[in-house]
C-alpha atoms as a PDB file:
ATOM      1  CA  UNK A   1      -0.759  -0.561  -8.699  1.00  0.00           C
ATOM      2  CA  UNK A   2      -0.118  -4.640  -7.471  1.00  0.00           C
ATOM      3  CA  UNK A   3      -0.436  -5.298  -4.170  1.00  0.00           C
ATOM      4  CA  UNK A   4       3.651  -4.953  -3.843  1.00  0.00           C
ATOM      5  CA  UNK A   5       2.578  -1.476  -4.707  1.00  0.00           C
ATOM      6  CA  UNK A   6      -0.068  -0.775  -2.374  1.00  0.00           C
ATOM      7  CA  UNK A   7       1.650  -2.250   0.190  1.00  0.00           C
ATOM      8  CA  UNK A   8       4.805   0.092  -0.517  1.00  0.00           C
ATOM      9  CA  UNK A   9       2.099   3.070  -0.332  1.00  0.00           C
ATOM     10  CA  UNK A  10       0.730   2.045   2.814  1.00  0.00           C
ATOM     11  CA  UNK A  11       4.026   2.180   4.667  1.00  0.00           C
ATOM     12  CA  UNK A  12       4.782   5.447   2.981  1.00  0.00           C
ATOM     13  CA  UNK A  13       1.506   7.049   4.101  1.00  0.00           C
ATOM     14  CA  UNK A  14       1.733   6.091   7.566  1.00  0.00           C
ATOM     15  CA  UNK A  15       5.388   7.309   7.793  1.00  0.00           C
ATOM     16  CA  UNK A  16       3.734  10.468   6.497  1.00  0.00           C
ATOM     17  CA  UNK A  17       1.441  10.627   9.527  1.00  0.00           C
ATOM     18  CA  UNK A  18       4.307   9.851  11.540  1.00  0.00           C
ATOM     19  CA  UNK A  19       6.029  12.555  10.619  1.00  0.00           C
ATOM     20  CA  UNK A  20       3.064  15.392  10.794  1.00  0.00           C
ATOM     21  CA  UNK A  21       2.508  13.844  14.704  1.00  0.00           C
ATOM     22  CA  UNK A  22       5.998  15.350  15.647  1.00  0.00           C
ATOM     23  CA  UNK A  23       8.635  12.316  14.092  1.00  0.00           C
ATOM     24  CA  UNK A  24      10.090  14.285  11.672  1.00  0.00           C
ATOM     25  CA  UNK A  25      12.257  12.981   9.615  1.00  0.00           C
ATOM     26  CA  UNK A  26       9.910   9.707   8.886  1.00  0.00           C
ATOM     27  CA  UNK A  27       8.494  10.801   6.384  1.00  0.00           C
ATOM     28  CA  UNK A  28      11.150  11.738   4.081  1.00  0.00           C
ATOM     29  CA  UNK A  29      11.241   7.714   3.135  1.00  0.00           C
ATOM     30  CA  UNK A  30       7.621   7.761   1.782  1.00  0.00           C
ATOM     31  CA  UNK A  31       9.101   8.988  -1.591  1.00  0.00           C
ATOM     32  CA  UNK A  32      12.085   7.018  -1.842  1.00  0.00           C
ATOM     33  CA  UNK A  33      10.010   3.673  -0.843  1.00  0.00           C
ATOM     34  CA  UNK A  34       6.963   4.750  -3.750  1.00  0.00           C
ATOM     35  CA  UNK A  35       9.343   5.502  -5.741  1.00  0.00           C
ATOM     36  CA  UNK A  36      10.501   1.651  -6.347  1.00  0.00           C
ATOM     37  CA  UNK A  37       7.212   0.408  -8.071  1.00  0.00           C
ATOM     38  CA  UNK A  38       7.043   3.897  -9.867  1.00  0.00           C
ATOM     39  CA  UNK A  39       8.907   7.013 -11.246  1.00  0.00           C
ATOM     40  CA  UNK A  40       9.651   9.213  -8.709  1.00  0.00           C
ATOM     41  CA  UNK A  41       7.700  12.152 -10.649  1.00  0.00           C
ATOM     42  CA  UNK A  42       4.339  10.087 -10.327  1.00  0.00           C
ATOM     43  CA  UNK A  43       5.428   9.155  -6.445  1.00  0.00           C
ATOM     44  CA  UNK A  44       5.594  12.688  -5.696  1.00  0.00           C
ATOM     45  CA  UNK A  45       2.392  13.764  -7.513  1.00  0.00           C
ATOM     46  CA  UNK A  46       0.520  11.224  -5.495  1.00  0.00           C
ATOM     47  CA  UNK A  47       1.964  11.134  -1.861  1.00  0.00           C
ATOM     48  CA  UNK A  48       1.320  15.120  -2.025  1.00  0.00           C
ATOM     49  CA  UNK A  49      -2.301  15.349  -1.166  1.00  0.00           C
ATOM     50  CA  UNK A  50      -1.329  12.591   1.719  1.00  0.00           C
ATOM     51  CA  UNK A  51       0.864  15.477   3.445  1.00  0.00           C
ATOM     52  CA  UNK A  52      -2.240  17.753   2.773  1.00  0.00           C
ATOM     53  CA  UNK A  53      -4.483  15.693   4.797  1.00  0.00           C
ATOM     54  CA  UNK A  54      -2.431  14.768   7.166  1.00  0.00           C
ATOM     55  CA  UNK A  55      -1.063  18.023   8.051  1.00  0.00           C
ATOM     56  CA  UNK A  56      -4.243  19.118   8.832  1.00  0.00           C
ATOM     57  CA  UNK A  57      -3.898  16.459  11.704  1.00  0.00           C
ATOM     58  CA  UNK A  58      -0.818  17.668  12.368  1.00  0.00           C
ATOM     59  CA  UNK A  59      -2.271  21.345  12.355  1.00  0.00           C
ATOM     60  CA  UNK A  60      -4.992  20.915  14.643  1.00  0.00           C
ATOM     61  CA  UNK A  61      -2.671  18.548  17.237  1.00  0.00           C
ATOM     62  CA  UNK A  62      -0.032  21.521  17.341  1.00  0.00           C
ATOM     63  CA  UNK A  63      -2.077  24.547  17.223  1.00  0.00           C
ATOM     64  CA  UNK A  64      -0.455  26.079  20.222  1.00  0.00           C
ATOM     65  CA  UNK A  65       2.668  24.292  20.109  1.00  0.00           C
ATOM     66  CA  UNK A  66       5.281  26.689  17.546  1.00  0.00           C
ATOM     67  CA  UNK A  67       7.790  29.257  17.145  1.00  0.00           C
ATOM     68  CA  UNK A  68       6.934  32.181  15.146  1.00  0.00           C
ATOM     69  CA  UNK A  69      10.222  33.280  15.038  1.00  0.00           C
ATOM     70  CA  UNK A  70      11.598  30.426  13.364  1.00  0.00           C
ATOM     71  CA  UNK A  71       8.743  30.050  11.124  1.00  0.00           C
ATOM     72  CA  UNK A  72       9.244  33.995  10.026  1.00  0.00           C
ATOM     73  CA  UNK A  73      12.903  33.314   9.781  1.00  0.00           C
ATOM     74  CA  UNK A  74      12.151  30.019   6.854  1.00  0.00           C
ATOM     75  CA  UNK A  75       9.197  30.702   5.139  1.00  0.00           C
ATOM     76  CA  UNK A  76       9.796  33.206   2.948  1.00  0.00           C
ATOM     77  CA  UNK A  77      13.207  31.645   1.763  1.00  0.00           C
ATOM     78  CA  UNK A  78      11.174  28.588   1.500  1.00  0.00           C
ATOM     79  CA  UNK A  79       8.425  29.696  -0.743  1.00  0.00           C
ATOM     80  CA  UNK A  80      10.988  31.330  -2.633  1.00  0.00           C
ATOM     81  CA  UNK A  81      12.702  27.635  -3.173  1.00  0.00           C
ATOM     82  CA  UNK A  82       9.618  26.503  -4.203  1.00  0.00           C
ATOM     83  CA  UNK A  83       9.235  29.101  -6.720  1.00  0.00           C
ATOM     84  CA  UNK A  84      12.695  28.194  -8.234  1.00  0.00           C
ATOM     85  CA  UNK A  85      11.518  24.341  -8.207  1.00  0.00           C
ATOM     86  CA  UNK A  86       8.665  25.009 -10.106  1.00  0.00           C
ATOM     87  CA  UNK A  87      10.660  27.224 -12.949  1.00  0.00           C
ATOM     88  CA  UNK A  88      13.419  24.506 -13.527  1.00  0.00           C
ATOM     89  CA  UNK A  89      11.414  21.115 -13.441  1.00  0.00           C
ATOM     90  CA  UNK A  90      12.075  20.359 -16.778  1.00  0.00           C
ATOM     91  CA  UNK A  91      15.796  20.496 -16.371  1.00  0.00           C
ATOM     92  CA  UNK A  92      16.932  19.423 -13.174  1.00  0.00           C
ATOM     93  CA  UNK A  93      17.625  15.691 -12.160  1.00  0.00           C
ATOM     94  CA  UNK A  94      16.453  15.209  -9.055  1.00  0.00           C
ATOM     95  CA  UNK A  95      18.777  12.771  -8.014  1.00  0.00           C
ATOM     96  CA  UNK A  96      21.436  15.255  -8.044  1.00  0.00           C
ATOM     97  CA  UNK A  97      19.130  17.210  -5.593  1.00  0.00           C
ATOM     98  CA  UNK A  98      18.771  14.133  -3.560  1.00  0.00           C
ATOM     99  CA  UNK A  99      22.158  13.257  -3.691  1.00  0.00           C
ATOM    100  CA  UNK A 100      23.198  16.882  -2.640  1.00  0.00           C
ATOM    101  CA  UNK A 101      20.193  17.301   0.329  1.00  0.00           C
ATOM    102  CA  UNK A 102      21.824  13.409   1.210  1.00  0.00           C
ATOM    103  CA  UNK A 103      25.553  14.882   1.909  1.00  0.00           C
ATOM    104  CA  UNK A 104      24.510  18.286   3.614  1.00  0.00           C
ATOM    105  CA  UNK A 105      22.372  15.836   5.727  1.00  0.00           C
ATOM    106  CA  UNK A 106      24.745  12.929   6.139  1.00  0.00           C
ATOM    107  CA  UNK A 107      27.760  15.800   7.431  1.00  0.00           C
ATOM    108  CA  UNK A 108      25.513  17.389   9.813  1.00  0.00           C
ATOM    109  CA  UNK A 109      24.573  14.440  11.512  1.00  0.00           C
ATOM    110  CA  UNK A 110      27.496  12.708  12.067  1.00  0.00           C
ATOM    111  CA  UNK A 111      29.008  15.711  13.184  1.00  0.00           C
ATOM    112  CA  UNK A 112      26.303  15.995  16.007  1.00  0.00           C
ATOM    113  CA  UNK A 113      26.734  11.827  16.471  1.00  0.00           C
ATOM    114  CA  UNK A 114      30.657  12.183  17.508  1.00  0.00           C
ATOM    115  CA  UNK A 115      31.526  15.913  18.704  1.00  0.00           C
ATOM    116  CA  UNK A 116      31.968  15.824  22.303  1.00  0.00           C
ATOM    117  CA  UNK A 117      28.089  16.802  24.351  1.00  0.00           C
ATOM    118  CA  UNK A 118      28.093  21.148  24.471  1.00  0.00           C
ATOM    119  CA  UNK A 119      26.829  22.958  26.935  1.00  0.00           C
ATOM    120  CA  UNK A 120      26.409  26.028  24.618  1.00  0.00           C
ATOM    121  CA  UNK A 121      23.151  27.848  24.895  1.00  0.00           C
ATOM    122  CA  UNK A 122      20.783  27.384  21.833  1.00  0.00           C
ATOM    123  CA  UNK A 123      21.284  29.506  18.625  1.00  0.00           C
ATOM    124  CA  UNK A 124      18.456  32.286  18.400  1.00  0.00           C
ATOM    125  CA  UNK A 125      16.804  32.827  14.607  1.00  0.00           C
ATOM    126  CA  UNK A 126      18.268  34.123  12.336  1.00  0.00           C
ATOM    127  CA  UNK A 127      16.707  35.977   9.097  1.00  0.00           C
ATOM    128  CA  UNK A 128      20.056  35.518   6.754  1.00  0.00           C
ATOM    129  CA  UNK A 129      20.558  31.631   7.777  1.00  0.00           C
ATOM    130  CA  UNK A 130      16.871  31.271   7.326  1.00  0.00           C
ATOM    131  CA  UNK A 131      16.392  32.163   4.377  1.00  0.00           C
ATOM    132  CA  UNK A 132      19.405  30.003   2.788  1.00  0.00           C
ATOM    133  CA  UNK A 133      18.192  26.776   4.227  1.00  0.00           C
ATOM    134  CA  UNK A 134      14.485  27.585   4.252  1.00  0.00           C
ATOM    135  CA  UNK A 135      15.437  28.244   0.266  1.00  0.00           C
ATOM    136  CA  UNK A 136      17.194  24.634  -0.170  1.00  0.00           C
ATOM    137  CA  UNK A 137      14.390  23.131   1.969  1.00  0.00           C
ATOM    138  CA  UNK A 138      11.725  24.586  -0.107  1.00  0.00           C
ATOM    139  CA  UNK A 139      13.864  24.080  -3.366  1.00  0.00           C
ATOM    140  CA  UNK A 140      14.043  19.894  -2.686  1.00  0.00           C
ATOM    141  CA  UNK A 141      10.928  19.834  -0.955  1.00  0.00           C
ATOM    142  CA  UNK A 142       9.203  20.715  -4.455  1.00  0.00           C
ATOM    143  CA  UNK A 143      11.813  18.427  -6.335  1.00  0.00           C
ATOM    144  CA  UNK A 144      10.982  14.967  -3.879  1.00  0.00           C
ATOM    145  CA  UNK A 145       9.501  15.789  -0.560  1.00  0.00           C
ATOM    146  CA  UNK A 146      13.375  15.651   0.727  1.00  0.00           C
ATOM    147  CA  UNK A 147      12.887  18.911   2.206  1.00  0.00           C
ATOM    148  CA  UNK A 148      13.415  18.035   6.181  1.00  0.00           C
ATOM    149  CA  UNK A 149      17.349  17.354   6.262  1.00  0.00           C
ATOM    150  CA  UNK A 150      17.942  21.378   5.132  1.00  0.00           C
ATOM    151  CA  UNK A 151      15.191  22.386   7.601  1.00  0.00           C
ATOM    152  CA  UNK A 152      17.053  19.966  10.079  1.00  0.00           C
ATOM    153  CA  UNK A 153      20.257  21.757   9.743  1.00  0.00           C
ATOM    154  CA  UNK A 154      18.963  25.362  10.820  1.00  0.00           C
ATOM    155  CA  UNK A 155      16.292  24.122  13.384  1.00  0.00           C
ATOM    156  CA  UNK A 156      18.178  21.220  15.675  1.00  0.00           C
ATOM    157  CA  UNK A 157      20.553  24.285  16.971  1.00  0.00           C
ATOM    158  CA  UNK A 158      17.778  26.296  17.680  1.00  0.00           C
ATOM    159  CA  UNK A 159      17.298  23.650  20.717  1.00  0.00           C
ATOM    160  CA  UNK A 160      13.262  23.991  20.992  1.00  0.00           C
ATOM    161  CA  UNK A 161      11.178  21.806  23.185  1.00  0.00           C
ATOM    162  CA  UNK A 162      10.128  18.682  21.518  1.00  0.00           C
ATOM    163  CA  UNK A 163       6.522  19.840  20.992  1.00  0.00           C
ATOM    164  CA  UNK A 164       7.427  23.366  19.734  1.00  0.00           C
ATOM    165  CA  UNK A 165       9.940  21.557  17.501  1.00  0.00           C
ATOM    166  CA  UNK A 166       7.122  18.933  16.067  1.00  0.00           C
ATOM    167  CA  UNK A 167       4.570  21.653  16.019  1.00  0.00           C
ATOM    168  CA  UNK A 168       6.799  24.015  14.256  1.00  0.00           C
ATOM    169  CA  UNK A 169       8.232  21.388  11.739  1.00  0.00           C
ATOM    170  CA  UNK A 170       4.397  20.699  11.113  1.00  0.00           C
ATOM    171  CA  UNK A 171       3.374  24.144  10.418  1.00  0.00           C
ATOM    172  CA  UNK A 172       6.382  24.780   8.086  1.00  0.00           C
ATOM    173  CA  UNK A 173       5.424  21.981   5.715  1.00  0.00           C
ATOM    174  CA  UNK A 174       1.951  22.160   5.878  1.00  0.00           C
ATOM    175  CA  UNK A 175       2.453  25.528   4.341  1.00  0.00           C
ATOM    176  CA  UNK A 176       5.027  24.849   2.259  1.00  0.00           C
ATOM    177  CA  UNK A 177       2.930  21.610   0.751  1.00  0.00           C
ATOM    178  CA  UNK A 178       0.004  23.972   0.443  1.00  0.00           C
ATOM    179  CA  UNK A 179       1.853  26.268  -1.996  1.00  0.00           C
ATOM    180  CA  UNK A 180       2.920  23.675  -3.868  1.00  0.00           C
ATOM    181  CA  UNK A 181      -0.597  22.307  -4.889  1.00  0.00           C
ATOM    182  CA  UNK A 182      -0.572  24.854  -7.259  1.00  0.00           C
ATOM    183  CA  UNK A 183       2.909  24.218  -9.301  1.00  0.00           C
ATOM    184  CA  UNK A 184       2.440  20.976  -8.994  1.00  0.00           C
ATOM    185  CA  UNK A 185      -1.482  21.385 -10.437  1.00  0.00           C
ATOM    186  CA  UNK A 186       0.005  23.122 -13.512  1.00  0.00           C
ATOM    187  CA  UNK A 187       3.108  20.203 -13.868  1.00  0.00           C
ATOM    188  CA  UNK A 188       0.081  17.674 -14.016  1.00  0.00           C
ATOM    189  CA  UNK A 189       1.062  16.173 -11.404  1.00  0.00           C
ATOM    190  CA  UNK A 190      -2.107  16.151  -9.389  1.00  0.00           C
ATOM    191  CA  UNK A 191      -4.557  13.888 -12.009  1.00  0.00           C
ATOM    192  CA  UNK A 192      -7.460  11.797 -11.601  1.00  0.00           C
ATOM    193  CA  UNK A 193      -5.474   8.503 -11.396  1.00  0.00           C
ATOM    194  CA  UNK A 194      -3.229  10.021  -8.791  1.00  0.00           C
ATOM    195  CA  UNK A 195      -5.464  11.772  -6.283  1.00  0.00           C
ATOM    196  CA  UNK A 196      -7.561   8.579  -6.192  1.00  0.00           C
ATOM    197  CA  UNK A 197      -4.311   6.516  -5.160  1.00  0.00           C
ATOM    198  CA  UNK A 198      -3.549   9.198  -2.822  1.00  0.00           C
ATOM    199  CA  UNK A 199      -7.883   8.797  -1.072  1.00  0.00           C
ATOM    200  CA  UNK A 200      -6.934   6.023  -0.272  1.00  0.00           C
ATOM    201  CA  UNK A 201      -3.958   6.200   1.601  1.00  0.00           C
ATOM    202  CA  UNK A 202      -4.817   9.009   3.009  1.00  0.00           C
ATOM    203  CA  UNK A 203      -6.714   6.434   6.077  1.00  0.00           C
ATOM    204  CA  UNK A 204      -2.799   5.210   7.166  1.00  0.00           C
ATOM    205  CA  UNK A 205      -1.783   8.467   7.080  1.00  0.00           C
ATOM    206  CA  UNK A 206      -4.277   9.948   9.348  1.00  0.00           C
ATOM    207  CA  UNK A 207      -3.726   7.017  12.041  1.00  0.00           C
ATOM    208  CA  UNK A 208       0.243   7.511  11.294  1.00  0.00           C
ATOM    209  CA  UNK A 209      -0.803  11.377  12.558  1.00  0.00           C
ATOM    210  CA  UNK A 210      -1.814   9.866  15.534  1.00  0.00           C
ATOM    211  CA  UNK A 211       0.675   6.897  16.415  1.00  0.00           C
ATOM    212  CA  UNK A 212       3.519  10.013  15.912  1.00  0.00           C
ATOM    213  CA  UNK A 213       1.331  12.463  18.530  1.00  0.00           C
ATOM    214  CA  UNK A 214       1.306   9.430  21.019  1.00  0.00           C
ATOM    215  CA  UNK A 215       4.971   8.433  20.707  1.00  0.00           C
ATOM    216  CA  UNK A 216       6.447  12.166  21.103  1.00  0.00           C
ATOM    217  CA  UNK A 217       4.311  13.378  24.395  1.00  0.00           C
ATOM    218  CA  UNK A 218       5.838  10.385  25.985  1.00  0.00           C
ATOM    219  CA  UNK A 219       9.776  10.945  24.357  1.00  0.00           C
ATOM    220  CA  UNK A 220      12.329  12.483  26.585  1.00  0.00           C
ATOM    221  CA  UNK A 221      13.956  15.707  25.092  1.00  0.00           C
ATOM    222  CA  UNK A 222      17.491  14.038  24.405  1.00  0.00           C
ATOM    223  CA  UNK A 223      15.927  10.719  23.348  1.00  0.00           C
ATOM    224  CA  UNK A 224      13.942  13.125  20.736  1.00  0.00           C
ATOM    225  CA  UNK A 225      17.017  14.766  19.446  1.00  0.00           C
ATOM    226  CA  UNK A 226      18.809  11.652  18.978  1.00  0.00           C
ATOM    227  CA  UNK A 227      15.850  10.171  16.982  1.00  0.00           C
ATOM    228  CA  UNK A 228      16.137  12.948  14.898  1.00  0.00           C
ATOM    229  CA  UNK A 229      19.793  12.899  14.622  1.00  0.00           C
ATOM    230  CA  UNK A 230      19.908   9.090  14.207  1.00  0.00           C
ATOM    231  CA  UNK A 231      17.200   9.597  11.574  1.00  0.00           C
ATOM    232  CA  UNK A 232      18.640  12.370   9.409  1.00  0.00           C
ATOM    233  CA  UNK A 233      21.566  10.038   8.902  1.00  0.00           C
ATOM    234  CA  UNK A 234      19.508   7.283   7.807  1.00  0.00           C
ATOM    235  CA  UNK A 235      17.530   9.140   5.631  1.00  0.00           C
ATOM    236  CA  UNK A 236      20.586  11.211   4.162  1.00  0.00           C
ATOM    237  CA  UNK A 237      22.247   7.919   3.250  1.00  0.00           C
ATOM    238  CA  UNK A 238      19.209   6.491   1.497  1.00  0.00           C
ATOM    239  CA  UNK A 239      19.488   9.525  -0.884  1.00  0.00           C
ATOM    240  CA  UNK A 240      22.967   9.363  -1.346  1.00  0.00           C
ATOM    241  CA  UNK A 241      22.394   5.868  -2.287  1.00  0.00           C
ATOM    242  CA  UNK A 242      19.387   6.000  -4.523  1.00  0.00           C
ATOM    243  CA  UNK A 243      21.259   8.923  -6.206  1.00  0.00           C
ATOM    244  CA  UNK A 244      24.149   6.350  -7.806  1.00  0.00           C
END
């Protein structure tokens, strides 16, 4: 890569880290941003083993700090989704994905942006609704690392503290990104020149672990989930964009 490159790769990483410190939906740009000095196949392949790494920051920084209900209630869905990305990546274009996860994102955020402020009490999990958007998160999660706006959609109502939110949005994709080392071993996806991009920017990724641990133990609880909210919009309208 040219410095442009590296530079690009840098930010990406570190948005990464952001997002395994409890930011969540930062690091659904890290694609996206690789993604304009190479193909997005190749931008995937390499920021994967980033998400390794720094989920295991994430991991040990949220140890006690989930919801096993909700994680019971996506995971098997999501491995599922996974499962189905990995049998149709020769014939899906993943900007239809992108464009797709973009809308479903894009309509759930505005709609939390301009209802009126609820007082109702926070949904409880939910095995059916679970498994549906633990599927499509696991499903686009393979296809570009877009898998946070689907996982957004079921998890904001559940209404969980900041941390347990963070902690369990960092367990969920630190398993989901460990099962897909394997499909994505197999697709080729994980070679030499890759994994040695993807040393290297594992460093901002790791500090990006830390900068995001930092900023949420000091974020009020409806600053938090307007970040999010403000975020999934942003995020949903880069895909829509980069999908035309």
């Amino acid at each position: 890569m040219d410095l442009w490159g590296w530079g690009l790769g840098i930010i990406a990483a570190f948005a990464v880290g952001l997002a395994k410190g409890g930011l969540a939906m930062v690091g659904v740009i890290s694609v996206p941003l690789m993604s304009l000095v190479m193909s997005p196949v190749q931008a995937a392949g390499i920021m994967l083993p980033v998400y390794v790494v720094s989920d295991i920051g994430g991991l040990i920084a949220f140890r006690r700090s989930f919801d096993r209900r909700t994680l019971a209630s996506l995971l098997p869905g999501a491995i599922a989704g996974i499962g189905l990305g990995w049998a149709t990546a020769h014939l899906v274009d993943e900007r239809y994905i992108g464009l797709i996860v973009g809308a479903i994102g894009l309509i759930f955020a505005l709609n939390a942006l301009l209802r009126a402020p609820s007082r109702a009490a926070a949904r409880a999990p939910h095995l059916a609704a679970g498994s549906f958007w633990g599927l499509l998160s696991g499903y686009t999660s393979f296809v570009s690392h877009s898998g946070a706006p689907p996982y957004q959609v079921y998890a904001q109502p559940l209404r969980l503290e900041p941390m347990v939110f963070a902690g369990t949005t960092t367990v969920f994709f630190a398993i989901c990104n460990a099962v897909k080392l394997i499909p994505y071993a197999f697709l080729g996806q994980l070679s030499a020149h890759n994994l040695a991009v993807a040393a290297v920017l594992m460093l901002p990724g790791i500090i990006g672990v830390v900068c995001g641990l930092w900023i949420i133990r000091r974020m009020p609880a409806t600053v938090f989930y307007k970040f999010i909210t403000w975020a999934l919009m942003l995020v949903s309208l880069r895909l829509i964009w980069q999908a035309f």
